[in-house]
Protein backbone atom coordinates (compact mmCIF):
# COMPACT_ATOMS: atom_id res chain seq x y z
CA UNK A 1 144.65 121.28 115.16
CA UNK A 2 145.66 123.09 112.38
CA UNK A 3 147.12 126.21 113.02
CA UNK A 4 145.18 129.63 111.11
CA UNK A 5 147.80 131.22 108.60
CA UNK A 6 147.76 134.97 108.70
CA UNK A 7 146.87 136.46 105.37
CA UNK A 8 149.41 139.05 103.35
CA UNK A 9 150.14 142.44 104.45
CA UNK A 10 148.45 144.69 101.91
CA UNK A 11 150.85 146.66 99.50
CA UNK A 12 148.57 148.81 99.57
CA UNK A 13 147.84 151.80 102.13
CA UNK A 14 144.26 152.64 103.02
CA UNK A 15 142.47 155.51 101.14
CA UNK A 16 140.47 157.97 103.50
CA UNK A 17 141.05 155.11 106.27
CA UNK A 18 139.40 152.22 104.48
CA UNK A 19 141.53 149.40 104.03
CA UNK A 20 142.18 147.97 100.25
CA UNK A 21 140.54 144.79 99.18
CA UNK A 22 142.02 141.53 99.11
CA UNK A 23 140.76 139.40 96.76
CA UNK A 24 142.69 135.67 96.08
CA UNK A 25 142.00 133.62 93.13
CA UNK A 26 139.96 130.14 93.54
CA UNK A 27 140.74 127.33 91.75
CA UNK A 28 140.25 127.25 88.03
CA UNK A 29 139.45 123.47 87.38
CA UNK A 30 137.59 124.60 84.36
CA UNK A 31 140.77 126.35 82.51
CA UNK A 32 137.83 129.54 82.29
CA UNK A 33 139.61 132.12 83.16
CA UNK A 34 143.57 132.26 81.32
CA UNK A 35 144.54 135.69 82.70
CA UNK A 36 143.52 137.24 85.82
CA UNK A 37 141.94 140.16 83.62
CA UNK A 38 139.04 137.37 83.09
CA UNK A 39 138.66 136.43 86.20
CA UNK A 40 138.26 140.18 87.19
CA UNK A 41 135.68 140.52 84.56
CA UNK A 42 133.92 137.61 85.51
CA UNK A 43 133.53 138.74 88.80
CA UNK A 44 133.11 142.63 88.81
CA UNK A 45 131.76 143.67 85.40
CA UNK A 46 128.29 143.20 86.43
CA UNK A 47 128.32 145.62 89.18
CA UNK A 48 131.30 148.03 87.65
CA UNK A 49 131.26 147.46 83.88
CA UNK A 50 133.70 145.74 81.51
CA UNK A 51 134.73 149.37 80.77
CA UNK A 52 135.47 150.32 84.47
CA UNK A 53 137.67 147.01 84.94
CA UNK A 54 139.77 147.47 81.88
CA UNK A 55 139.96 151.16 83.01
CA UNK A 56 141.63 150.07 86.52
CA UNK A 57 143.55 147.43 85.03
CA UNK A 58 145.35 150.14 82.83
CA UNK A 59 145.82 152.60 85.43
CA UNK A 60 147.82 149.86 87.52
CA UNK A 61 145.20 150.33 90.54
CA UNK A 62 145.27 146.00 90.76
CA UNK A 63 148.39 144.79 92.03
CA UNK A 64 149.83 141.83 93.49
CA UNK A 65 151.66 141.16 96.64
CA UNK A 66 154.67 143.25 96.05
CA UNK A 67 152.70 145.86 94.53
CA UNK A 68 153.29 145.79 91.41
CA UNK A 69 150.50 146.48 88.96
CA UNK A 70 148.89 143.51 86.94
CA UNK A 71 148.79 143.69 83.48
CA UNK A 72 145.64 142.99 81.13
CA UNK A 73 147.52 139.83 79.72
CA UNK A 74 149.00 138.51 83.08
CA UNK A 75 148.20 134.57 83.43
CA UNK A 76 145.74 133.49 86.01
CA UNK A 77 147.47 131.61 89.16
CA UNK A 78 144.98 130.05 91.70
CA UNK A 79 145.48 130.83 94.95
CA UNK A 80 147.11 134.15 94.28
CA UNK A 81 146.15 137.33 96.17
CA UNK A 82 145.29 140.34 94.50
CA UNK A 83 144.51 144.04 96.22
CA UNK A 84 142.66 147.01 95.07
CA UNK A 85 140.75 150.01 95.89
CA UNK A 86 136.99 150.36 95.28
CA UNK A 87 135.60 153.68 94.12
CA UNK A 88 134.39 155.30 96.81
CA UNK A 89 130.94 157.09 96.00
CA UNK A 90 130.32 160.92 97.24
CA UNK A 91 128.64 160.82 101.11
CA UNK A 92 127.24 163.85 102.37
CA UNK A 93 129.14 164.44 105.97
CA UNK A 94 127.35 163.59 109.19
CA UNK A 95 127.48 166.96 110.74
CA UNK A 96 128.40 165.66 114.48
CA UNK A 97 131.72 165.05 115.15
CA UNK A 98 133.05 161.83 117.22
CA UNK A 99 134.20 162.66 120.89
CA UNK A 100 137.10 160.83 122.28
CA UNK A 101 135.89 159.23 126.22
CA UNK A 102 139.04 157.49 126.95
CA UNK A 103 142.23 156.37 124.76
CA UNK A 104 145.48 154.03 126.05
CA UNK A 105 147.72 152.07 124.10
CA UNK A 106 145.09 149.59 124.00
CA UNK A 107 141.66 150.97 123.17
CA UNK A 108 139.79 154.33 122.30
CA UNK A 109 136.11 154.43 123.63
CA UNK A 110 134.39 156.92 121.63
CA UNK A 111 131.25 159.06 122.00
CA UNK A 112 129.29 157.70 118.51
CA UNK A 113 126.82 160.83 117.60
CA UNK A 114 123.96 159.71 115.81
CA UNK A 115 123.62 158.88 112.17
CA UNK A 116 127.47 158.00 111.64
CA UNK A 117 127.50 154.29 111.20
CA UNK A 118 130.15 152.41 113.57
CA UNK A 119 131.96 150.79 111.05
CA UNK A 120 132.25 150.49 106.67
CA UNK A 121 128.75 148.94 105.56
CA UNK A 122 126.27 149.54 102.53
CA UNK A 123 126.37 152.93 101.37
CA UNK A 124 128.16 154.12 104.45
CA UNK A 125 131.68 153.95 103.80
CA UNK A 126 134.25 156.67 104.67
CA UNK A 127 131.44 158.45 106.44
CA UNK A 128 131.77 156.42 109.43
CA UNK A 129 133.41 156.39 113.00
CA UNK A 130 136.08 154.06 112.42
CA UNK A 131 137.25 155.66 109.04
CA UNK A 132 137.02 159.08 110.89
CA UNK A 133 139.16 157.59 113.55
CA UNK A 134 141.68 155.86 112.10
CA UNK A 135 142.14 159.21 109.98
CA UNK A 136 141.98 161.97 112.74
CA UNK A 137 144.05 159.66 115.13
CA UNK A 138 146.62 157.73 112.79
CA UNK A 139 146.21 154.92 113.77
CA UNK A 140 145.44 152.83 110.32
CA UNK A 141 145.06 149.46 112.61
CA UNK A 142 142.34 150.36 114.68
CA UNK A 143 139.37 147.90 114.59
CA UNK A 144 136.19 148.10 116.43
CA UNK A 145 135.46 145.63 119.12
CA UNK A 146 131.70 145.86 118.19
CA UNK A 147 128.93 147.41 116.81
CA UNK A 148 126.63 150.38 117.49
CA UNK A 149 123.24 150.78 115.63
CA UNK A 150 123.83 153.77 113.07
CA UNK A 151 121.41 155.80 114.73
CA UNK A 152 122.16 155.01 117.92
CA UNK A 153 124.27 157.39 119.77
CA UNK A 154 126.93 157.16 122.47
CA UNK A 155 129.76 154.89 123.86
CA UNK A 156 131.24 152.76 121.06
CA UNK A 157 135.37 150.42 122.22
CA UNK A 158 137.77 150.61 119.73
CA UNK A 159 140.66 148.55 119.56
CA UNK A 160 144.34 149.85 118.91
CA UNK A 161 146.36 146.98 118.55
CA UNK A 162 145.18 144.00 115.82
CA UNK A 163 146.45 141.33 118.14
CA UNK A 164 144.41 142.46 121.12
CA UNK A 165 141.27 142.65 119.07
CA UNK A 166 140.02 138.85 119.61
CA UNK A 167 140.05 139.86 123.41
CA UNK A 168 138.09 142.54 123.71
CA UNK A 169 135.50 140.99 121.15
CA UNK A 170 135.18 138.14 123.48
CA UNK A 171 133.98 140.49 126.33
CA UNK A 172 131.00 141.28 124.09
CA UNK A 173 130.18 137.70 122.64
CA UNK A 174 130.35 136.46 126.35
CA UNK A 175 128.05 138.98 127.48
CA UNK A 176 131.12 140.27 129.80
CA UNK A 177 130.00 143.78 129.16
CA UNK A 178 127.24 145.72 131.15
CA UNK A 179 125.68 147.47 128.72
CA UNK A 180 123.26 150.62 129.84
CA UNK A 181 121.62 152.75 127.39
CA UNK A 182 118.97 155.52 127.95
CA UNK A 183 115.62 156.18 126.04
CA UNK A 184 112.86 158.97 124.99
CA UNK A 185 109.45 157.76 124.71
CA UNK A 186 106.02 158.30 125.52
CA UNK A 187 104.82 157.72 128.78
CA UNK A 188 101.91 155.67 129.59
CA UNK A 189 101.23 155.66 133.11
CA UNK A 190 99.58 151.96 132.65
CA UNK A 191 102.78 150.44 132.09
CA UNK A 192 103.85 148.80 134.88
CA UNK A 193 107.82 149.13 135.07
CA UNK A 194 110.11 148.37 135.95
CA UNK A 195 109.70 145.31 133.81
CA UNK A 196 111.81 143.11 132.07
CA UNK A 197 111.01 141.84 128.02
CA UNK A 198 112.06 138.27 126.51
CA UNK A 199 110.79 137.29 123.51
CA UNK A 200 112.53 135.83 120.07
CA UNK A 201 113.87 138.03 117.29
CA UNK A 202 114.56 137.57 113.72
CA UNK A 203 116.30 140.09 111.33
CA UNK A 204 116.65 138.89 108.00
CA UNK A 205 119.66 140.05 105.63
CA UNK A 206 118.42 143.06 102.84
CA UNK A 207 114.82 143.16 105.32
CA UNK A 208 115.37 146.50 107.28
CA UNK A 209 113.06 146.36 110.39
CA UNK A 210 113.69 142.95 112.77
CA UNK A 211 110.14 141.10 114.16
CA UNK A 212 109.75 139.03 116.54
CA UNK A 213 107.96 135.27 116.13
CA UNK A 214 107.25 132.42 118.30
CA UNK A 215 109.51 130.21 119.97
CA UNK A 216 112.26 130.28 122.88
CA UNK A 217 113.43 133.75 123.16
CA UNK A 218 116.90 134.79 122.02
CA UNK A 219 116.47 138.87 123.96
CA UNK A 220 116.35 139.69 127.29
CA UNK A 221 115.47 143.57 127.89
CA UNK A 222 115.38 145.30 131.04
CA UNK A 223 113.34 148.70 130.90
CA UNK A 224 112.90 151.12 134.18
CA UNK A 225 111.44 154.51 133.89
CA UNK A 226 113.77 157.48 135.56
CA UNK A 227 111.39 160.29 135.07
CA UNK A 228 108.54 161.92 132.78
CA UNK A 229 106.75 164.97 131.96
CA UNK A 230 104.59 166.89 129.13
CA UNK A 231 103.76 162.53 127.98
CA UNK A 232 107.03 161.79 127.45
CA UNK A 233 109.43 159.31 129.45
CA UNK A 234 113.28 159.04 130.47
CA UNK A 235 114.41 155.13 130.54
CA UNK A 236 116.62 153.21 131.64
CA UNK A 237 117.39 149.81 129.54
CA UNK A 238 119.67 147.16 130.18
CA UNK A 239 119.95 144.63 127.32
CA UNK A 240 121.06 141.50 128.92
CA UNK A 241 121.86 139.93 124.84
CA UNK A 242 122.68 141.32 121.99
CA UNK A 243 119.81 140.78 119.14
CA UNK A 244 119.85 143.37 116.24
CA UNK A 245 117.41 146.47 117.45
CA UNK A 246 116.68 144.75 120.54
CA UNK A 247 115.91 147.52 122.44
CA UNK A 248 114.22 149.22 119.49
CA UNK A 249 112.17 146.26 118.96
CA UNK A 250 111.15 145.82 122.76
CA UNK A 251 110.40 149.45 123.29
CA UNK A 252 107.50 149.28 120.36
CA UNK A 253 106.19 145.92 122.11
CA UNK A 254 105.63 147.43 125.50
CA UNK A 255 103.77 150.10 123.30
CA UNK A 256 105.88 152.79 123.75
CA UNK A 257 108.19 153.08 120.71
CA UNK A 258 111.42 155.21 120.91
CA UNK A 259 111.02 159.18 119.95
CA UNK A 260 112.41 159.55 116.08
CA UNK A 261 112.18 155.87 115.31
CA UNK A 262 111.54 155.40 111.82
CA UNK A 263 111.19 151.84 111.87
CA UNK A 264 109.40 150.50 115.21
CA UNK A 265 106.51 150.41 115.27
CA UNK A 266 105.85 151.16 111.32
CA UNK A 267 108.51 151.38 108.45
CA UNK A 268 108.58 155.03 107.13
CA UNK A 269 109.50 155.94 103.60
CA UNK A 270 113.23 156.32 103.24
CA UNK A 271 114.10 159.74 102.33
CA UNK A 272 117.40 162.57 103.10
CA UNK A 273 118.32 163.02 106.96
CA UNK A 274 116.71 164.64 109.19
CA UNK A 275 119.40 165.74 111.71
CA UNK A 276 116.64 167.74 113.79
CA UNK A 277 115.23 164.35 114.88
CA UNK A 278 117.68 161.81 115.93
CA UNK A 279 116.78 158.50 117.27
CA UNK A 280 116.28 159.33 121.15
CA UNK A 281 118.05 155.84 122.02
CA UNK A 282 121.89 156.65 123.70
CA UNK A 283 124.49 153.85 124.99
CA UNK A 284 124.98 155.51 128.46
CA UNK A 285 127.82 153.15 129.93
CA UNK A 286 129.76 150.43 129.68
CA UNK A 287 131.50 148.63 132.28
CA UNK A 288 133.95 145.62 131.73
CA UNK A 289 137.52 143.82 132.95
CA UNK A 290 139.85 144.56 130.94
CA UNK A 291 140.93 141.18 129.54
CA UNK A 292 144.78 142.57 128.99
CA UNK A 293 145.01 144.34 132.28
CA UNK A 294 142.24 142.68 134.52
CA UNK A 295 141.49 146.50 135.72
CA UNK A 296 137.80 147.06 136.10
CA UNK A 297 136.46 149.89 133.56
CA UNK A 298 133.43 152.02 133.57
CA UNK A 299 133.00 154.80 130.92
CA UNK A 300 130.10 157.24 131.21
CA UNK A 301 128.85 159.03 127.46
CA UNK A 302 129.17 162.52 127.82
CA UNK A 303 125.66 163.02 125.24
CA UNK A 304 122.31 163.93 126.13
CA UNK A 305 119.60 162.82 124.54
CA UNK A 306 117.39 166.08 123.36
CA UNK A 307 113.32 164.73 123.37
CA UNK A 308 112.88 165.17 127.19
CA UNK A 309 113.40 169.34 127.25
């Protein structure tokens, strides 16, 4: 079995907590690219402009592995690494700050608010939990050990050390993790609950809104109600897998979509934030063994969720 080589320590430091990109150069059978200016143009002038990468090239902000800038003329060299920064577009600031549940020399679980995306993604880039976190916290290695829906709210497990990382992950992919979140939505007294939802879901890459189709289910929901008044409902759910808006999805099926969700049942127009109506969907707990340690942990969110009064 061959053993996995570790790539090259960046030269660079992160910017605003994101970490440079690494970018190594494929083989070049062809002879098309001579320099590694080429390549670059090649590869990024569609998105960035000719202009732009001739513009970073002469300010030295592509370097190699000991940091040194590359010139214009430099000779292309398959299977070399080169690092650089992006440009980072302007984000407006989620105005919810990230609360800090528990932190050890191992892991930070975090209180995510809603609309701060877990991790770099899209359009969301330094306005994001682990970018805040690695910032406010210095600690430039921190990785999360999964992922919580953007507008989902609550308990999020970050990992401190890079080595420990693979660990942790596991938990999740191994469904080692009791997840518990809590929901608003209408109540329908005709529901009988508690009940528990299966069915198969598909969410396709650039398609925002998952659906469900025939065939053997991949989700497994459970959904109790805890209390309601004035139509709407407290509930309990406990995903037993891990499909993309699972619990969004299974909510809408049952017929009682979650308060604020602008895609289940129906797809609204995209438009600016509306911070006065956050998706009413929190992660409430998590409970685990830690794989390092083998000490059980349970960690409680310390949000509310505001539709209920």
């Amino acid at each position: 079995m061959r053993r996995r080589t570790m790539p090259p320590k960046a030269p660079l430091p992160q910017r605003a907590g994101i970490d440079p990109v690494r970018l190594r150069l494929p083989a070049d059978p062809e002879g098309t690219w001579p320099t590694v200016r080429d390549h670059l143009l090649g590869r990024y002038a569609g998105a960035i402009g000719a202009d732009r990468v001739d513009a970073m090239l002469a300010a030295g902000r592509f370097v190699g592995a000991d940091g040194a800038p590359i010139g214009p003329h430099e000779a292309y060299a398959p299977g070399r690494h080169v690092w650089f920064h992006r440009d980072f577009p302007p984000e407006d600031r989620v105005p919810f700050e990230v609360g800090i549940v528990h932190r050890d020399e191992r892991i930070v679980v975090v209180d995510k608010p809603h609309f701060l995306a877990t991790t770099p993604r899209g359009r969301h880039v330094t306005e994001t939990a682990l970018a805040r976190l690695r910032r406010a916290l210095c600690l430039p290695e921190l990785q999360p050990a999964h992922r919580l829906d953007r507008l989902t709210a609550g308990l999020a497990l970050f990992v401190v050390r890079p080595g420990d990382r693979g660990a942790y992950q596991a938990l999740f992919r191994d469904r080692r993790v009791r997840k518990e979140y809590e929901a608003v939505a209408a109540y329908d007294p005709g529901l009988a609950l508690p009940a528990t939802v299966r069915s198969r879901i598909v969410k396709e890459r650039g398609v925002l809104a998952a659906r469900e189709e025939p065939g053997e289910p991949n989700s497994e929901s459970r959904v109790e109600l805890l209390e309601h008044r004035d139509g709407l409902g407290r509930y309990r759910l406990v995903p037993a897998t891990g499909q993309t808006h699972q619990l969004r999805v299974h909510m809408a099926r049952l017929g009682v979509p979650i308060l604020h969700d602008p895609l289940y049942p129906v797809v609204r127009e995209d438009g600016p934030e509306d911070y006065t109506r956050p998706l009413q969907l929190l992660a409430r707990r998590l409970e685990f063994t830690d794989p390092v340690t083998g000490v059980p942990m349970r960690f409680v969110s310390g949000l509310a969720l505001s539709g209920l009064g």
